[in-house]
Structure formats: structure tokens, C-alpha cells
PDB file of N, CA and C in Angstrom:
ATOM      1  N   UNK A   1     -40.219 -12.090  -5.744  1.00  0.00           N
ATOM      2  CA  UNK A   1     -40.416 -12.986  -6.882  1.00  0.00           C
ATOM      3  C   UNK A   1     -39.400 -14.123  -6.839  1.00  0.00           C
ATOM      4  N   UNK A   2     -39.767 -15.036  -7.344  1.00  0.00           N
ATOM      5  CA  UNK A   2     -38.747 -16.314  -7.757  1.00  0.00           C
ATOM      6  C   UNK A   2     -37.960 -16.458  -8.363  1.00  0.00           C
ATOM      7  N   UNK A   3     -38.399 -15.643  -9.313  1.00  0.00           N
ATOM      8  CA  UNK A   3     -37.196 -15.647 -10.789  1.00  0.00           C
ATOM      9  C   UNK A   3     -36.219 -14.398 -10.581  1.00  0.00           C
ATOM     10  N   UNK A   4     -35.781 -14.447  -9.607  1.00  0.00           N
ATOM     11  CA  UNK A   4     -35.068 -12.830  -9.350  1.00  0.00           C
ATOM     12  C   UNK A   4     -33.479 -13.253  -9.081  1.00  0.00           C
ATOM     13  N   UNK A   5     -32.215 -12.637  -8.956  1.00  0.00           N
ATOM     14  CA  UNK A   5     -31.122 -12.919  -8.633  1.00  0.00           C
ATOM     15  C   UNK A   5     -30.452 -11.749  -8.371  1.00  0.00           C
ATOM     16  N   UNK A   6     -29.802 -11.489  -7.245  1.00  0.00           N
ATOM     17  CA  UNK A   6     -29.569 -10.310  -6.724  1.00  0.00           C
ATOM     18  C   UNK A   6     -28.011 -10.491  -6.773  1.00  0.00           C
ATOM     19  N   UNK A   7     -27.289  -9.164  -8.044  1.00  0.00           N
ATOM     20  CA  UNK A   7     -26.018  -9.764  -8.018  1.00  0.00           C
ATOM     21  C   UNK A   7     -25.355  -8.568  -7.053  1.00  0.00           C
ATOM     22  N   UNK A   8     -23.836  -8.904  -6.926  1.00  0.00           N
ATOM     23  CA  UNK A   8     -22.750  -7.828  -5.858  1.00  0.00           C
ATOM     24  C   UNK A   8     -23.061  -6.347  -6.593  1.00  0.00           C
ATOM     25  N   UNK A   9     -23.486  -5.468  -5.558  1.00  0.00           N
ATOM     26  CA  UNK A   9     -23.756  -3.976  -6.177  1.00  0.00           C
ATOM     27  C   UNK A   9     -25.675  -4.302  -5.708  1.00  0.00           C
ATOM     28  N   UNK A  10     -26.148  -4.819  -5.752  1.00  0.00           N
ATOM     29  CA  UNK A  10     -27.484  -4.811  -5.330  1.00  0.00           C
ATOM     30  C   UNK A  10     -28.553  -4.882  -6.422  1.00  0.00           C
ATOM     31  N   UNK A  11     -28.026  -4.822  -7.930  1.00  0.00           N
ATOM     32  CA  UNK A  11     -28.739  -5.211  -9.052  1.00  0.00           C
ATOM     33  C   UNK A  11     -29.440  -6.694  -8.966  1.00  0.00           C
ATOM     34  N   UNK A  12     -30.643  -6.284  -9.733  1.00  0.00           N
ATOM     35  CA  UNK A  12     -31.608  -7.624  -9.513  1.00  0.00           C
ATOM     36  C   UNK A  12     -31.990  -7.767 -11.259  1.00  0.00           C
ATOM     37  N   UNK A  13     -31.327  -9.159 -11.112  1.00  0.00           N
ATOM     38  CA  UNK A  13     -31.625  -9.688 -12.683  1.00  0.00           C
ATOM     39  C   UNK A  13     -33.108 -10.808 -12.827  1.00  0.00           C
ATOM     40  N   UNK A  14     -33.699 -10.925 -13.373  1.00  0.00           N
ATOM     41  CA  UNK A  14     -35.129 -11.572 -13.435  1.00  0.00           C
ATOM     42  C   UNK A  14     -35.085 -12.136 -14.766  1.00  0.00           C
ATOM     43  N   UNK A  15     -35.469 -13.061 -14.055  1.00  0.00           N
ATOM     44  CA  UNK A  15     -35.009 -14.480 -15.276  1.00  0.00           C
ATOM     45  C   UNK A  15     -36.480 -14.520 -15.876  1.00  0.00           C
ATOM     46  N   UNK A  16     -37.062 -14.375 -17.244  1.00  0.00           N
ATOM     47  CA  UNK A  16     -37.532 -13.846 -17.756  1.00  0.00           C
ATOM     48  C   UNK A  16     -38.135 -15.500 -18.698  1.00  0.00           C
ATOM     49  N   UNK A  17     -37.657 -16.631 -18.226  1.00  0.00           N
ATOM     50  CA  UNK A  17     -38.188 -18.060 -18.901  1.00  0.00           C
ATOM     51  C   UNK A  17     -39.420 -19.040 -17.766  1.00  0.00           C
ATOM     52  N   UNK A  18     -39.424 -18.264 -16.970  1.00  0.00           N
ATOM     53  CA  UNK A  18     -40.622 -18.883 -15.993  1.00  0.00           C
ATOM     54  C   UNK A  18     -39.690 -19.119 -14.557  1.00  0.00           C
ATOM     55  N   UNK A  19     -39.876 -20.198 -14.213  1.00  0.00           N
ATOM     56  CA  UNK A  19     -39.805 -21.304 -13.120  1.00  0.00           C
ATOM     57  C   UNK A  19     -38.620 -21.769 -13.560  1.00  0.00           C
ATOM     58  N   UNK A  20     -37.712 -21.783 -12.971  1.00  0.00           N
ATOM     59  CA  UNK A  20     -36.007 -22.547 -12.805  1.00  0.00           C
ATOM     60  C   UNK A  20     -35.795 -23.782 -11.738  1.00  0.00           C
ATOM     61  N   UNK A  21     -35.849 -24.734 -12.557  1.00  0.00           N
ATOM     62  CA  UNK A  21     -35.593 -25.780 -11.722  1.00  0.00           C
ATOM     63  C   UNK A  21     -34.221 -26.230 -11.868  1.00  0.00           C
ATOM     64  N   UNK A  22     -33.491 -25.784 -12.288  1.00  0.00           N
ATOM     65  CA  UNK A  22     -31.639 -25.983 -12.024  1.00  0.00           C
ATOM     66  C   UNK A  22     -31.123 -25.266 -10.228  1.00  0.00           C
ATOM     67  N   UNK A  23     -30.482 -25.972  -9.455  1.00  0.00           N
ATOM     68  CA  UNK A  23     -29.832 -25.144  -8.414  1.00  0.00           C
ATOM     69  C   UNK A  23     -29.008 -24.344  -8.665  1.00  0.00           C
ATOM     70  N   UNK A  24     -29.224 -23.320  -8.065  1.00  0.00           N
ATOM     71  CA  UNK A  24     -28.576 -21.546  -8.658  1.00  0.00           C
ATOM     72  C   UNK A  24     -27.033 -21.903  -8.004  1.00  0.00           C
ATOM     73  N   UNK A  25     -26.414 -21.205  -9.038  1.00  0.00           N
ATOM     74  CA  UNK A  25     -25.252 -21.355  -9.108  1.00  0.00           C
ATOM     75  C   UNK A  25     -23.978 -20.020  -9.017  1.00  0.00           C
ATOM     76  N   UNK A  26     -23.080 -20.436  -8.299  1.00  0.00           N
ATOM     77  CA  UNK A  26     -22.154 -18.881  -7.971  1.00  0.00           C
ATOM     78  C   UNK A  26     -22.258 -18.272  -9.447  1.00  0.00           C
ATOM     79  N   UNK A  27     -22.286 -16.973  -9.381  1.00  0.00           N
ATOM     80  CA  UNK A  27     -21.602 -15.940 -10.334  1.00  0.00           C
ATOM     81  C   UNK A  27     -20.339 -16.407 -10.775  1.00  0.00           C
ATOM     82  N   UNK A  28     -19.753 -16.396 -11.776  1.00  0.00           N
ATOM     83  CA  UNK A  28     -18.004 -16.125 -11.831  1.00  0.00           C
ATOM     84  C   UNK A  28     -17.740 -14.722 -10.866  1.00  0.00           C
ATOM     85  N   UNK A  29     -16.519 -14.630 -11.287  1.00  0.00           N
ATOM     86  CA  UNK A  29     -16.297 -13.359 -10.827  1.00  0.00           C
ATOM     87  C   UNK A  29     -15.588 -12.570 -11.677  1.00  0.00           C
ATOM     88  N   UNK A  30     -15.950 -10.921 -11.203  1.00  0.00           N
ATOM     89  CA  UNK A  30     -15.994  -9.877 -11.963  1.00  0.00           C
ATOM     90  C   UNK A  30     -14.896  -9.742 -12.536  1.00  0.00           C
ATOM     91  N   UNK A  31     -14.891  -9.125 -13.871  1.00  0.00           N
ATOM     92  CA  UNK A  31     -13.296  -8.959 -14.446  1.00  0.00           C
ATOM     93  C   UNK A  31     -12.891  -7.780 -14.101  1.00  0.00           C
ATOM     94  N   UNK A  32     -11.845  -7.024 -13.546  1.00  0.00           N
ATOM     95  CA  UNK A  32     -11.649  -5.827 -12.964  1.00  0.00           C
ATOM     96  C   UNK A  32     -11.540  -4.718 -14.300  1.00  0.00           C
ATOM     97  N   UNK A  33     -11.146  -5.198 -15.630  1.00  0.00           N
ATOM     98  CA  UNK A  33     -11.519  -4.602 -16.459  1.00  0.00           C
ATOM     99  C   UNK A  33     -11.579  -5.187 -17.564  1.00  0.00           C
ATOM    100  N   UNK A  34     -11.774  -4.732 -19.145  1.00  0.00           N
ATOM    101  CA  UNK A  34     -12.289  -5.261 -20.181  1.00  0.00           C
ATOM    102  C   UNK A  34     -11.078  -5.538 -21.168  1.00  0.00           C
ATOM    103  N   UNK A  35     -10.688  -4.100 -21.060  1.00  0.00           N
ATOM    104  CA  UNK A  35      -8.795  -4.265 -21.472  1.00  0.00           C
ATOM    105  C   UNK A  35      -8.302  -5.848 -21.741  1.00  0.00           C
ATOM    106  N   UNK A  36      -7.583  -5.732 -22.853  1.00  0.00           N
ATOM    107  CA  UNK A  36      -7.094  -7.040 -22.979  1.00  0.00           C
ATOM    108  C   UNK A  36      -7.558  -7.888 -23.441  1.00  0.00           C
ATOM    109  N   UNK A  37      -8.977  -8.315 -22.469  1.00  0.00           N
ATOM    110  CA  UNK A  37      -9.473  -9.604 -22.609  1.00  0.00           C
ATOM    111  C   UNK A  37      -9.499 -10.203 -23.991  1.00  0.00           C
ATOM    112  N   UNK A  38     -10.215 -11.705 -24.281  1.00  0.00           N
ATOM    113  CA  UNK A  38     -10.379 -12.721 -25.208  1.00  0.00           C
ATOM    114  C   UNK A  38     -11.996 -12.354 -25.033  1.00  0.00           C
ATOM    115  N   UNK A  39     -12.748 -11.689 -25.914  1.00  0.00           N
ATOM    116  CA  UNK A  39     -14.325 -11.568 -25.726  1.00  0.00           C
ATOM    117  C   UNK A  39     -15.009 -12.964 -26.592  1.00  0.00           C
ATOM    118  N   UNK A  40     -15.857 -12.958 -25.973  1.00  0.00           N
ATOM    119  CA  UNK A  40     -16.643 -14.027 -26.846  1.00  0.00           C
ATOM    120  C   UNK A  40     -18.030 -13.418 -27.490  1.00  0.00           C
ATOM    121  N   UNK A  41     -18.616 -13.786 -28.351  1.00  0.00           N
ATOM    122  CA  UNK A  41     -20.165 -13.155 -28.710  1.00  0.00           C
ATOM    123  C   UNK A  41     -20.618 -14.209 -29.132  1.00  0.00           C
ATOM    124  N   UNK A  42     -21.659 -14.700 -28.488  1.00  0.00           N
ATOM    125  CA  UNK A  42     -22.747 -15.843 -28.927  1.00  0.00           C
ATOM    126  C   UNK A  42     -24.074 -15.339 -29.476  1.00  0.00           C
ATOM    127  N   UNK A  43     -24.008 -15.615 -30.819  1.00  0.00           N
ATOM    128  CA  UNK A  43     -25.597 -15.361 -31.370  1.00  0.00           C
ATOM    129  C   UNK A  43     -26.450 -16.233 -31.226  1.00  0.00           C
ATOM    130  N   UNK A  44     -27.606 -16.423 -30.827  1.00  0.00           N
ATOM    131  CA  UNK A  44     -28.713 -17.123 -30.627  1.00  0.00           C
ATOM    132  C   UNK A  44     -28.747 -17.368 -32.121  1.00  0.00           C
ATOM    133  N   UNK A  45     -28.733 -16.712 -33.180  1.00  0.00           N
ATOM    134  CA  UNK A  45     -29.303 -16.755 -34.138  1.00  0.00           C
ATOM    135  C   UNK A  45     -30.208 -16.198 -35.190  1.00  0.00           C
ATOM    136  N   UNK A  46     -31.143 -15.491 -34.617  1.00  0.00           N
ATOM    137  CA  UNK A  46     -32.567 -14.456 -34.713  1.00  0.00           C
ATOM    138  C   UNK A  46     -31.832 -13.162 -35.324  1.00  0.00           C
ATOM    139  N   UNK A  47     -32.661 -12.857 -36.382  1.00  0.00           N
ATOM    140  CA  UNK A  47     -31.850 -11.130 -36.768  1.00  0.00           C
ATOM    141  C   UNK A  47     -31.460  -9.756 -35.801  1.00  0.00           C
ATOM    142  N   UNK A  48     -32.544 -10.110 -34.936  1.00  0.00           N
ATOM    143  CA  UNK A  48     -32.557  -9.015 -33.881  1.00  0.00           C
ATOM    144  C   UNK A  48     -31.637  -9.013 -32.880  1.00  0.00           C
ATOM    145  N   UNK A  49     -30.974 -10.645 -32.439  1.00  0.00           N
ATOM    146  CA  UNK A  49     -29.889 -10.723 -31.903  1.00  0.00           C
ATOM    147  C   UNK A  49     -28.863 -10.082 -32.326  1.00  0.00           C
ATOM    148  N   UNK A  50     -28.499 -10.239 -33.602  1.00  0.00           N
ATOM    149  CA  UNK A  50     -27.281 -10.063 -34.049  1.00  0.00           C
ATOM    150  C   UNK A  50     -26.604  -8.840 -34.582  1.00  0.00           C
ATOM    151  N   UNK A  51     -28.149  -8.164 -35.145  1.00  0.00           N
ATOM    152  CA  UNK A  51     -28.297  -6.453 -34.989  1.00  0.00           C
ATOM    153  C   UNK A  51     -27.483  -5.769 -33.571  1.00  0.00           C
ATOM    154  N   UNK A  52     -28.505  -6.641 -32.500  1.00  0.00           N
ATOM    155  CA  UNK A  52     -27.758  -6.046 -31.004  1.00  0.00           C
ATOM    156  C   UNK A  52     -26.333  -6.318 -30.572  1.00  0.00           C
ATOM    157  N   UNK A  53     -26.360  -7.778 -31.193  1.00  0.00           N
ATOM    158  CA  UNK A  53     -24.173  -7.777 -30.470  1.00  0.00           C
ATOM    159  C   UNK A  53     -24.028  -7.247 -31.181  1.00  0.00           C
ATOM    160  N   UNK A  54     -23.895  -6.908 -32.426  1.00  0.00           N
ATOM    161  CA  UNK A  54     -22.957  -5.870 -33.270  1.00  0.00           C
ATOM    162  C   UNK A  54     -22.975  -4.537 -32.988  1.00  0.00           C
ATOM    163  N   UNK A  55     -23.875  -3.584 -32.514  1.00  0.00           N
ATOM    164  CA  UNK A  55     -23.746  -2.667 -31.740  1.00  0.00           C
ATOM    165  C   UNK A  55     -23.259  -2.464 -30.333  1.00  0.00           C
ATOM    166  N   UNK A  56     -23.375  -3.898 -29.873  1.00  0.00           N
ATOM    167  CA  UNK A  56     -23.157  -3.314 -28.784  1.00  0.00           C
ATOM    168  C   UNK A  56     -21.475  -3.684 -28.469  1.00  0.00           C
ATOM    169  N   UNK A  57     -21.568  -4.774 -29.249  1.00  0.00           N
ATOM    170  CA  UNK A  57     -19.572  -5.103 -29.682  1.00  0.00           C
ATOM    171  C   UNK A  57     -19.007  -3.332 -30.019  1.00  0.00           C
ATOM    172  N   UNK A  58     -19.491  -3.153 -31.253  1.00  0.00           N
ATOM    173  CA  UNK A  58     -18.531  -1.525 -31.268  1.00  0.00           C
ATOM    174  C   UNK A  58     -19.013  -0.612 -30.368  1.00  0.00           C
ATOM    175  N   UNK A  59     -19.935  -0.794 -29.552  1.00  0.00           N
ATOM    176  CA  UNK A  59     -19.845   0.096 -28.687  1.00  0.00           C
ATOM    177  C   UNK A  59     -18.884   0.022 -27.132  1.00  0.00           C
ATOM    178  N   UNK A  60     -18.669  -1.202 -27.233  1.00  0.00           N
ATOM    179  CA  UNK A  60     -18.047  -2.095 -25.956  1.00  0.00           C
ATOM    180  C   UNK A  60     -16.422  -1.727 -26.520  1.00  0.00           C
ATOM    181  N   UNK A  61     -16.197  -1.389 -28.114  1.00  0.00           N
ATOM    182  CA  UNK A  61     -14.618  -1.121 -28.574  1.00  0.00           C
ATOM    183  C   UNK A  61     -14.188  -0.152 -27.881  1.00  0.00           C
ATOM    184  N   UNK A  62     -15.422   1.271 -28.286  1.00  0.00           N
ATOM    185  CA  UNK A  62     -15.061   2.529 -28.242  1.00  0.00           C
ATOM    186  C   UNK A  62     -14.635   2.733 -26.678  1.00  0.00           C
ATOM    187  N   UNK A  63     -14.774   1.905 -25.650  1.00  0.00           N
ATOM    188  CA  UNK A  63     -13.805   1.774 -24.709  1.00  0.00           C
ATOM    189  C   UNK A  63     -12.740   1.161 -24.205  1.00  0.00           C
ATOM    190  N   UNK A  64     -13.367   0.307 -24.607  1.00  0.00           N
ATOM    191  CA  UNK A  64     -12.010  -1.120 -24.546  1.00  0.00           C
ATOM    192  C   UNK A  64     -11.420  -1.739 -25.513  1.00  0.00           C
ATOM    193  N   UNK A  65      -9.880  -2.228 -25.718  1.00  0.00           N
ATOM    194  CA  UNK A  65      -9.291  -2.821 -25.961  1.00  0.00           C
ATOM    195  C   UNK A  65      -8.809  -4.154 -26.206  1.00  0.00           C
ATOM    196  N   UNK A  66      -9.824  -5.346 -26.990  1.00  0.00           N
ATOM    197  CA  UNK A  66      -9.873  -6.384 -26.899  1.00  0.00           C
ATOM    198  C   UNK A  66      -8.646  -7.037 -27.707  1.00  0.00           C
ATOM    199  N   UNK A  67      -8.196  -7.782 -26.906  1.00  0.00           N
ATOM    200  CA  UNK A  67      -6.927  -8.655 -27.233  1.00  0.00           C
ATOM    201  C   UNK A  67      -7.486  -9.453 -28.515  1.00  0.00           C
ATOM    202  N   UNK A  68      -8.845  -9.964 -28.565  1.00  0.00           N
ATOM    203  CA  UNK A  68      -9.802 -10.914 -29.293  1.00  0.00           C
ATOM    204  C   UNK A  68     -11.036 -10.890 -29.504  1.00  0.00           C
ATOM    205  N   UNK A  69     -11.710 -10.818 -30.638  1.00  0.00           N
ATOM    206  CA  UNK A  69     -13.125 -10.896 -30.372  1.00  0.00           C
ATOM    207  C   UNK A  69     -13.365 -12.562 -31.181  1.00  0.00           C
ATOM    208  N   UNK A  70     -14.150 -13.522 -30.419  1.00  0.00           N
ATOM    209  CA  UNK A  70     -14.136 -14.494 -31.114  1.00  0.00           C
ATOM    210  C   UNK A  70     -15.637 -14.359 -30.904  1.00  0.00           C
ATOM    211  N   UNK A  71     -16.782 -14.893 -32.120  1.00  0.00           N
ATOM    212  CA  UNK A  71     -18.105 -14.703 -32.468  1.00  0.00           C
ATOM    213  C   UNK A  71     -18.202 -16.353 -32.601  1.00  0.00           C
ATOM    214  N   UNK A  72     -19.493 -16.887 -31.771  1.00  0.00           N
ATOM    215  CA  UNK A  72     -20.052 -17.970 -32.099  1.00  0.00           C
ATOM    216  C   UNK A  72     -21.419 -17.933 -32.233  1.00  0.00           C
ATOM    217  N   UNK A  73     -21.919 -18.935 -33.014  1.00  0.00           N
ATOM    218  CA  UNK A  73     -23.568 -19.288 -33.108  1.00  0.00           C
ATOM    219  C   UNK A  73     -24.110 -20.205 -32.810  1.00  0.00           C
ATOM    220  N   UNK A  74     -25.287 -20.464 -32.258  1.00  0.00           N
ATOM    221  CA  UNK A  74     -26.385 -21.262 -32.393  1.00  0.00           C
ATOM    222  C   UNK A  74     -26.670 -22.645 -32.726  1.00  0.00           C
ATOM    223  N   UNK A  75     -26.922 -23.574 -33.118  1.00  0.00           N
ATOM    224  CA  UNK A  75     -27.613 -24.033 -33.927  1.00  0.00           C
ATOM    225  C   UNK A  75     -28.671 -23.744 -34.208  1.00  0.00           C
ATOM    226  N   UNK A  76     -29.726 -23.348 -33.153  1.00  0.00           N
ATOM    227  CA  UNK A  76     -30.834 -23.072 -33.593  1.00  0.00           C
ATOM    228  C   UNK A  76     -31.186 -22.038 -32.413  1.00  0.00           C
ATOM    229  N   UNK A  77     -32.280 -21.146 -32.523  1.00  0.00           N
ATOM    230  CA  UNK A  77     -32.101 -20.382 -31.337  1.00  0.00           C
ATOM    231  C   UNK A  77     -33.345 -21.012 -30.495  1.00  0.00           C
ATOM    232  N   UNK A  78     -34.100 -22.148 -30.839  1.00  0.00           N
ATOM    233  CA  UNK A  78     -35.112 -22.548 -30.251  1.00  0.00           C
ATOM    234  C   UNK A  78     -34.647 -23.462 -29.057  1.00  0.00           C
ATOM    235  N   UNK A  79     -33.224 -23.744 -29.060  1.00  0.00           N
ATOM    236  CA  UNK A  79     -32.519 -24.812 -28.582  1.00  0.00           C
ATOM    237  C   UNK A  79     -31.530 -24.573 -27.699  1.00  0.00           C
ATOM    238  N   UNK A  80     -31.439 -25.304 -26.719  1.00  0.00           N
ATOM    239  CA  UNK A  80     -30.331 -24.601 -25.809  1.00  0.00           C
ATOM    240  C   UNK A  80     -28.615 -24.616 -26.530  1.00  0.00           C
ATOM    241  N   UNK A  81     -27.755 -24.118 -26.109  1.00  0.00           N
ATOM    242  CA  UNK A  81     -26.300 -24.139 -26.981  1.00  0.00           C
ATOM    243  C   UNK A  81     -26.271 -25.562 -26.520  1.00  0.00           C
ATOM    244  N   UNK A  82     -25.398 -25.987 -27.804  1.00  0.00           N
ATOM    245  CA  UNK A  82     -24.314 -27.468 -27.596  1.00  0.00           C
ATOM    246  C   UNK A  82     -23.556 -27.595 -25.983  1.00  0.00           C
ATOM    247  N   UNK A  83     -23.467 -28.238 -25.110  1.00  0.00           N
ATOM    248  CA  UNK A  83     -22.715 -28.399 -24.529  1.00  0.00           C
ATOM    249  C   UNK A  83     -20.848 -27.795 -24.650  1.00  0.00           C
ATOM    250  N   UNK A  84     -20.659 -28.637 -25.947  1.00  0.00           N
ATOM    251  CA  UNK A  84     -19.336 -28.775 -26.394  1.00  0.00           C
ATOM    252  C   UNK A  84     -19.177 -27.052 -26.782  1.00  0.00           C
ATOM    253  N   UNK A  85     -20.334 -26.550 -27.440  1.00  0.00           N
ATOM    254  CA  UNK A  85     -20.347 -25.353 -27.936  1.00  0.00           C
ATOM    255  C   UNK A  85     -19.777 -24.149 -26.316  1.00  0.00           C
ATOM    256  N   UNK A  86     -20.678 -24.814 -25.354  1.00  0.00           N
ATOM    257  CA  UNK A  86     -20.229 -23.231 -24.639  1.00  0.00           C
ATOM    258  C   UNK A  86     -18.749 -23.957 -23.646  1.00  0.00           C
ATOM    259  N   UNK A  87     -18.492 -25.171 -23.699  1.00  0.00           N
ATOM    260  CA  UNK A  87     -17.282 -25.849 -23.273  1.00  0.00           C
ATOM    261  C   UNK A  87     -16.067 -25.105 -24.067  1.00  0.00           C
ATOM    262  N   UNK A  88     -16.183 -24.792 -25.496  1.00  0.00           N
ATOM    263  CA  UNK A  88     -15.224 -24.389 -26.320  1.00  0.00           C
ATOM    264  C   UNK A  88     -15.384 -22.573 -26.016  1.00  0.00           C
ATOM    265  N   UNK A  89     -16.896 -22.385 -25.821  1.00  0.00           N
ATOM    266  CA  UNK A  89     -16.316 -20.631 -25.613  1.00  0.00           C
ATOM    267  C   UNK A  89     -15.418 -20.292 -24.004  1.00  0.00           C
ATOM    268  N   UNK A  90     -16.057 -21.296 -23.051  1.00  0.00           N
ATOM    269  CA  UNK A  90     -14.935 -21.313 -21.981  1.00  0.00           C
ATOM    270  C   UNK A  90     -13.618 -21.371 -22.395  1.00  0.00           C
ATOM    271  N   UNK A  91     -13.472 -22.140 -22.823  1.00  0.00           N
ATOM    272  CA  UNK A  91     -11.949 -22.330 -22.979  1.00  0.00           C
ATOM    273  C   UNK A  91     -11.399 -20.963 -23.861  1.00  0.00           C
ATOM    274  N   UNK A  92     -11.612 -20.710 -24.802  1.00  0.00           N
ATOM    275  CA  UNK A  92     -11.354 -19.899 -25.705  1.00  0.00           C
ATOM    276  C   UNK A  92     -11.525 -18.466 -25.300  1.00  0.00           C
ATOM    277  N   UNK A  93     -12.041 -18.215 -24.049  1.00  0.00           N
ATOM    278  CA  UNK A  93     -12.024 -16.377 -23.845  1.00  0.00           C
ATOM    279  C   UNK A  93     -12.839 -16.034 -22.257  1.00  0.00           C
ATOM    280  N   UNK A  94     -12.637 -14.876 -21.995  1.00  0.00           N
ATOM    281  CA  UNK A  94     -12.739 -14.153 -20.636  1.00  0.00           C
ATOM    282  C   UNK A  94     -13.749 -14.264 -20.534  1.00  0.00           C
ATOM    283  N   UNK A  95     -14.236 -13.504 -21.227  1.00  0.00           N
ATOM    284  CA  UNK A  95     -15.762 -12.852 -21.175  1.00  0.00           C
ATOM    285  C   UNK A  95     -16.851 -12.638 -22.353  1.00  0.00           C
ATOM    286  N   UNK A  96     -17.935 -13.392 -22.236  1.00  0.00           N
ATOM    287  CA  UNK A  96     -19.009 -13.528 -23.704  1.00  0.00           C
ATOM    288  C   UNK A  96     -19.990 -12.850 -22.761  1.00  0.00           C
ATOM    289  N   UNK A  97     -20.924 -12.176 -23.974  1.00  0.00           N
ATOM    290  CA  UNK A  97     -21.796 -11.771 -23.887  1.00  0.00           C
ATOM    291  C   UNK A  97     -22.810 -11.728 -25.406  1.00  0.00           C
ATOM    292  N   UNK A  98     -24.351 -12.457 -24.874  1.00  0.00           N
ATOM    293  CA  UNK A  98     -25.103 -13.113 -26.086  1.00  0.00           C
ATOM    294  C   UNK A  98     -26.459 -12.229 -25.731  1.00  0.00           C
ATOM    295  N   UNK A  99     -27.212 -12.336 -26.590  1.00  0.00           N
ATOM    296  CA  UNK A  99     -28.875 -11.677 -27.051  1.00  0.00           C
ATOM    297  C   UNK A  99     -29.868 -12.451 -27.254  1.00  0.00           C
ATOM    298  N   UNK A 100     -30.810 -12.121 -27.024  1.00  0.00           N
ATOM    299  CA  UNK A 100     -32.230 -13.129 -27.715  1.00  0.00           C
ATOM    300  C   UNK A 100     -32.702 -12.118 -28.558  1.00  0.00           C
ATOM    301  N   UNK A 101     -32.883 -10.938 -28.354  1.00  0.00           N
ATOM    302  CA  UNK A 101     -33.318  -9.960 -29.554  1.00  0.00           C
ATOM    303  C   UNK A 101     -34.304 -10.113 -30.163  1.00  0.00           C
ATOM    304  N   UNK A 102     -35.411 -10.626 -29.355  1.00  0.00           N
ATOM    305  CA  UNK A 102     -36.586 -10.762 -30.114  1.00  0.00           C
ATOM    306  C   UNK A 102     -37.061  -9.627 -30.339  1.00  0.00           C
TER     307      UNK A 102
END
């Protein structure tokens, strides 16, 4: 398939919006652990998103040790993020992880 991306470990992620016409781009790289970090959580917006980071945030506690949890949103979830928006979650933390939760 086309929409496929085969990350280190041999997992295959499938991009699930059609046809990608952006040139694929390196991975970051892996954080050796979670400990510590500055987390980020981006809500799309949608109830079902936000149901899911919040579970899966305290479930991500009950092992790890976050130095930070910083939570951002949307403007709209029909819309891609602000530029400036995911410019500021770079700067501001290690590692985000966001939902569509439809």
C-alpha cells in the first residue's frame, strides 16, 4: 500500500487520510524513556478525543514520571493545527501525543 510507513522495530503505521502528497520525512528519534520528560497533549477538539488523551495521559502516569504535562488545542478539528501552534509545542516539550477520536 501507499499510505503505509514502516517505523524501527518493523511496525507499519497507515496513514488513514488517503493519498500524501508531502515528501516523507525522517522520524525524530526515540526517547530512551518517558521519565522526566516535558509531555505535550494536543486535542483536536472532538469529545472523543479528549475522553482518549485523558485516559491515556493517566495511564501513561501510572508509569512514568512527567517533569510536565502541558495540554494544547485546536482551533478547530476540521483544520490543520496553527503553524505557530505546533512551533510552540516544539519548543515547549519532548514528547506530544494527540487523538482524532472520532
Amino acid at each position: 500500500m501507499g499510505n503505509e510507513q514502516r517505523l524501527p522495530g518493523g511496525r507499519i503505521v497507515y496513514d488513514p487520510r488517503g493519498t500524501v502528497t508531502a515528501a516523507p520525512q525522517e522520524l525524530a528519534p526515540r526517547l530512551e524513556s518517558l521519565a522526566g520528560i516535558r509531555l505535550g497533549v494536543l486535542d483536536n477538539t472532538k469529545w472523543n478525543a479528549s475522553q482518549l488523551l485523558r485516559e491515556t495521559v493517566a495511564r501513561l502516569q501510572e508509569d512514568s514520571n512527567f517533569a510536565e504535562i502541558r495540554r494544547y488545542a485546536k482551533e478547530s478539528f476540521s483544520r490543520t493545527a496553527d503553524p505557530e501552534l505546533l512551533d510552540r509545542i516544539a519548543r515547549e516539550t519532548d514528547a506530544v501525543i494527540t487523538a482524532i477520536g472520532d
